[in-house]
PDB file of N, CA and C in Angstrom:
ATOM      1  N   UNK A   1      67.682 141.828 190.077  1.00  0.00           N
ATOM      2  CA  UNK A   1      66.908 142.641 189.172  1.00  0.00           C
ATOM      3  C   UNK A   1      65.481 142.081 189.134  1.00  0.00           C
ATOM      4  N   UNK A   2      63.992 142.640 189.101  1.00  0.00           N
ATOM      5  CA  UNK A   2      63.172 142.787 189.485  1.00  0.00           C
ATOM      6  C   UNK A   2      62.305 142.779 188.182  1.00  0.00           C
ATOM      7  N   UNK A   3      61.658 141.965 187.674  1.00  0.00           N
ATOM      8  CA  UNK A   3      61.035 141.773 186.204  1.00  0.00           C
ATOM      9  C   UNK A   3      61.944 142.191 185.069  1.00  0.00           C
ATOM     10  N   UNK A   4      61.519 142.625 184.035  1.00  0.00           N
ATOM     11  CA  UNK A   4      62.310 142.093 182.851  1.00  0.00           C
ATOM     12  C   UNK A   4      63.111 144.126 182.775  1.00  0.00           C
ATOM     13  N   UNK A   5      64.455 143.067 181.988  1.00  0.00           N
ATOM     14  CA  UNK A   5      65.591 144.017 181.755  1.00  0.00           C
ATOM     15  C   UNK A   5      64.752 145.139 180.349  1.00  0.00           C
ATOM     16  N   UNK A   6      65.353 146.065 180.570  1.00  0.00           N
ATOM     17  CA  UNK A   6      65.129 147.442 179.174  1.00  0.00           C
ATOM     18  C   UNK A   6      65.053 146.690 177.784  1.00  0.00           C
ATOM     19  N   UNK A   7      66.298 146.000 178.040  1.00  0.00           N
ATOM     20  CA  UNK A   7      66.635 145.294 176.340  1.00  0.00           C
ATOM     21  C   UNK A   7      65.009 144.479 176.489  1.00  0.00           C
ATOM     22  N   UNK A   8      65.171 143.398 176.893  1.00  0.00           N
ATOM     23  CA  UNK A   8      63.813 142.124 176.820  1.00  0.00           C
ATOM     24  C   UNK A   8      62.356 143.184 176.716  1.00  0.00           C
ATOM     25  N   UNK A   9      62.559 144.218 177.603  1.00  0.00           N
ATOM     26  CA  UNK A   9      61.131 145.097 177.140  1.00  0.00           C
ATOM     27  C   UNK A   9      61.094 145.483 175.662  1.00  0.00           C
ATOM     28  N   UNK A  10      61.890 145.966 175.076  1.00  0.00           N
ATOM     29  CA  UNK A  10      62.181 146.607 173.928  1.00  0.00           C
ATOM     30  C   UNK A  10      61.582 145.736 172.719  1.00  0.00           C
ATOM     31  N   UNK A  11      62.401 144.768 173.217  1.00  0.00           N
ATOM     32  CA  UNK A  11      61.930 143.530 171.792  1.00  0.00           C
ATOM     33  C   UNK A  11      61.005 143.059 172.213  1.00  0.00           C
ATOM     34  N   UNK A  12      60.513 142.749 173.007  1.00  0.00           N
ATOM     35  CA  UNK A  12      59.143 142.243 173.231  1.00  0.00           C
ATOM     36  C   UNK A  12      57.885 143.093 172.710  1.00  0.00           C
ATOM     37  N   UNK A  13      58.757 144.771 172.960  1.00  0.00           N
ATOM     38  CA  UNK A  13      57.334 145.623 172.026  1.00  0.00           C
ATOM     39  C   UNK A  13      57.698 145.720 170.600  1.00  0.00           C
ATOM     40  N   UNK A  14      58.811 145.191 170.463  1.00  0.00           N
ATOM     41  CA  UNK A  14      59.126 145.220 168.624  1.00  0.00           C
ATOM     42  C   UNK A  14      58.468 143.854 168.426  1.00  0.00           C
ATOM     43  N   UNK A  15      58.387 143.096 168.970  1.00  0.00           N
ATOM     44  CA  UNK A  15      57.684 141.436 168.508  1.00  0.00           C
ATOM     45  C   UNK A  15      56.221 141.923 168.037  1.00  0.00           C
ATOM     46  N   UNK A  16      55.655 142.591 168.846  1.00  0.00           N
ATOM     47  CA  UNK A  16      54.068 142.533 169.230  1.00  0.00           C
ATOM     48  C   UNK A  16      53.750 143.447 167.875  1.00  0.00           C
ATOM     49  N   UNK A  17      54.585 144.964 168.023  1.00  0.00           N
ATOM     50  CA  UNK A  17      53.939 145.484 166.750  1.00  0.00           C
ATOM     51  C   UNK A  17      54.342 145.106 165.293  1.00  0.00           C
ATOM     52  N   UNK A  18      55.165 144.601 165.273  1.00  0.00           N
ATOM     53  CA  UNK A  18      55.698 143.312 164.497  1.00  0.00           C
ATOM     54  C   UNK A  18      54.408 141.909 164.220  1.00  0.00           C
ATOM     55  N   UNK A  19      53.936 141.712 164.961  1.00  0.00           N
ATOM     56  CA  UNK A  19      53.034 140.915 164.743  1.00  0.00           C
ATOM     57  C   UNK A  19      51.382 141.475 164.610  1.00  0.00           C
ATOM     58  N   UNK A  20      51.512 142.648 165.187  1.00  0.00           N
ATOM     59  CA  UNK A  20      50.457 143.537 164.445  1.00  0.00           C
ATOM     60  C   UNK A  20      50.327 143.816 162.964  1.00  0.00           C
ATOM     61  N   UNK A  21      51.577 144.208 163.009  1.00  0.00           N
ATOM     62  CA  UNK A  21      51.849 144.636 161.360  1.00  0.00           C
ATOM     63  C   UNK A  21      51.241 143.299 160.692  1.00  0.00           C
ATOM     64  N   UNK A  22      51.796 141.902 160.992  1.00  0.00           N
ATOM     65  CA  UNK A  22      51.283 141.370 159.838  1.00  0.00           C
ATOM     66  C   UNK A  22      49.822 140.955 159.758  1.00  0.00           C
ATOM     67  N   UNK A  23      49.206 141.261 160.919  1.00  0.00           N
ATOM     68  CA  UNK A  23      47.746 140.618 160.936  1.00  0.00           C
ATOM     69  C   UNK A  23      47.036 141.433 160.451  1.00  0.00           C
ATOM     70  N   UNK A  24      47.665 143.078 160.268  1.00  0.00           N
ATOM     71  CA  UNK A  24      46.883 144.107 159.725  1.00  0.00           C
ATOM     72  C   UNK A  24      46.966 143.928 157.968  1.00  0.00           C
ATOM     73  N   UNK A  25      48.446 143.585 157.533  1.00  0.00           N
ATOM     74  CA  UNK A  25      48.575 142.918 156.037  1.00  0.00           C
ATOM     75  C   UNK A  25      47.853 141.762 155.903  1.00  0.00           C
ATOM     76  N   UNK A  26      47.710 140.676 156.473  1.00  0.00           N
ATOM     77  CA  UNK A  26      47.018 139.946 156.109  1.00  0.00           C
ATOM     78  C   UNK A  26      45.310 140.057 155.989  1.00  0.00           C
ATOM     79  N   UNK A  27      44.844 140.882 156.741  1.00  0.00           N
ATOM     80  CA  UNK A  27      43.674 141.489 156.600  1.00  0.00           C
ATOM     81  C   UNK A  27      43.185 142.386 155.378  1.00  0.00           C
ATOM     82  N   UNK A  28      43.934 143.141 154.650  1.00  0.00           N
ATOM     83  CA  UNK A  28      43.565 143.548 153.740  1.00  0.00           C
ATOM     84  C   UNK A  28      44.726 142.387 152.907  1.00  0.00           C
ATOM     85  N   UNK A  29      44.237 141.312 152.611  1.00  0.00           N
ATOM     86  CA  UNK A  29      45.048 140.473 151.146  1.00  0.00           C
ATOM     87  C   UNK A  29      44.030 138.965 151.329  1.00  0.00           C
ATOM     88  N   UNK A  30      44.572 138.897 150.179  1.00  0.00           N
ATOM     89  CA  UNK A  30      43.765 137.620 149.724  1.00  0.00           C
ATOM     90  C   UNK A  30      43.942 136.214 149.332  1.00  0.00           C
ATOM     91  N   UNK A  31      44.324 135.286 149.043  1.00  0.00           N
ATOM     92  CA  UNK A  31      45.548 133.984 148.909  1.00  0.00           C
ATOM     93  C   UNK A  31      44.724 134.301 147.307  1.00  0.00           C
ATOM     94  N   UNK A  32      45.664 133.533 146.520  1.00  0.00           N
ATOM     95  CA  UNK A  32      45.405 133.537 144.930  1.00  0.00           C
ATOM     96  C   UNK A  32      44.626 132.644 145.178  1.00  0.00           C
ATOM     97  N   UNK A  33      44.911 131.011 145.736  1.00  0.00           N
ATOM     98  CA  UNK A  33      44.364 130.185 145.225  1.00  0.00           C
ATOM     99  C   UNK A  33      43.099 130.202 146.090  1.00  0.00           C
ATOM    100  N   UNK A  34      41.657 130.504 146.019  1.00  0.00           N
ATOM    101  CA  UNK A  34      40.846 130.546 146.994  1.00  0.00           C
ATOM    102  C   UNK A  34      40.216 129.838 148.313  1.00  0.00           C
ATOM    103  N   UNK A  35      40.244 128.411 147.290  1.00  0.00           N
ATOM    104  CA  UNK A  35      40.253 127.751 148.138  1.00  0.00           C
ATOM    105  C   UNK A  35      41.034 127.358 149.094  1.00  0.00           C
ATOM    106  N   UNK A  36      41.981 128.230 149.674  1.00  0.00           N
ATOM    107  CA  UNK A  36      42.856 128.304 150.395  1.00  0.00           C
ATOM    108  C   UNK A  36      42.943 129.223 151.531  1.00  0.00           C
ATOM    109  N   UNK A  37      41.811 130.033 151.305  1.00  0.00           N
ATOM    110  CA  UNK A  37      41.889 131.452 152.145  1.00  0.00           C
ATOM    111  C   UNK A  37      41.074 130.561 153.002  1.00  0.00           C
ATOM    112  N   UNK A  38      41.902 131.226 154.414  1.00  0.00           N
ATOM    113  CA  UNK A  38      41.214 130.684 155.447  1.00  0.00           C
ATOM    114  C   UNK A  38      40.112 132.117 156.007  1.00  0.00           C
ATOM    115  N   UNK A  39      39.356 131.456 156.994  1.00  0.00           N
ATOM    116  CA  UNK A  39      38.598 132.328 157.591  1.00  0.00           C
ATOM    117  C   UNK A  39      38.867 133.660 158.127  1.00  0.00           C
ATOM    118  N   UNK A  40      38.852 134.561 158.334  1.00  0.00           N
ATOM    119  CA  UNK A  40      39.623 135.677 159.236  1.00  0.00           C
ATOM    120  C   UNK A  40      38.714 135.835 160.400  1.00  0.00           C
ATOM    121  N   UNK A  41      39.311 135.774 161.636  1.00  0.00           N
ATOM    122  CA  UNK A  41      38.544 135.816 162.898  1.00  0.00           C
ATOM    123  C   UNK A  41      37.760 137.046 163.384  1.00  0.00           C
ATOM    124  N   UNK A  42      37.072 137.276 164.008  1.00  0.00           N
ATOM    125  CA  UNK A  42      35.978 138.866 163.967  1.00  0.00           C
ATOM    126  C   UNK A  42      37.308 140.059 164.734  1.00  0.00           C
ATOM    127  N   UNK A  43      37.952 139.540 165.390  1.00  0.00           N
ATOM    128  CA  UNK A  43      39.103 140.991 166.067  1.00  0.00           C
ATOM    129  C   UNK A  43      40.175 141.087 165.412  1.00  0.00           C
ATOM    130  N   UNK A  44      40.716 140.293 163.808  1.00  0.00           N
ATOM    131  CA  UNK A  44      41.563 140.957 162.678  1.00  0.00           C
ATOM    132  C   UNK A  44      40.383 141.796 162.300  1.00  0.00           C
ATOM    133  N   UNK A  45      39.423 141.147 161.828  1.00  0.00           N
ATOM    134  CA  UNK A  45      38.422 142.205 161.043  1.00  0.00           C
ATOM    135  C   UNK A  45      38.014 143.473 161.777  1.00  0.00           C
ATOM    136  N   UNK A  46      38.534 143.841 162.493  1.00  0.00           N
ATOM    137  CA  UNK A  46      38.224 144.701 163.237  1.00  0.00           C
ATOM    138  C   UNK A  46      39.326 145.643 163.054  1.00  0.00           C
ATOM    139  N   UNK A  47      40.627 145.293 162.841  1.00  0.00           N
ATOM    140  CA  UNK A  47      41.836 146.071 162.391  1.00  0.00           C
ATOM    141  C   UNK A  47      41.549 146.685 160.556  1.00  0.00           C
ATOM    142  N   UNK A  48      40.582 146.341 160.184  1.00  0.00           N
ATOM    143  CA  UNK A  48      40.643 147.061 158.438  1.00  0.00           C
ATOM    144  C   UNK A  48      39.683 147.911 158.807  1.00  0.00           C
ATOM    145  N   UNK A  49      40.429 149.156 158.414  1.00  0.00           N
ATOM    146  CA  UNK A  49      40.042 150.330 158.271  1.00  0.00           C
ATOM    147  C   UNK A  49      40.478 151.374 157.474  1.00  0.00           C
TER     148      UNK A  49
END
């Protein structure tokens, strides 16, 4: 068999938009304690819209 099986594709695109999802939540939120919020890099900021 010749690169990756149906199943391994599948979850690999459930990982990714899975990990979209949270960079898009974490982009619009804020940590309570402030001094705690870290920086957000310029290509999350690019996902709030």
């Amino acid at each position: 068999m010749n690169g990756k099986s149906r199943i391994e594709e599948l979850v690999s695109r459930g990982m990714n938009l899975l990990a979209l999802g949270m960079v898009k939540k974490s982009v619009h939120s804020t940590c309570v304690w402030s001094v705690h919020q870290p920086k957000l890099p310029e290509e999350a900021k690019k996902l709030k819209g």
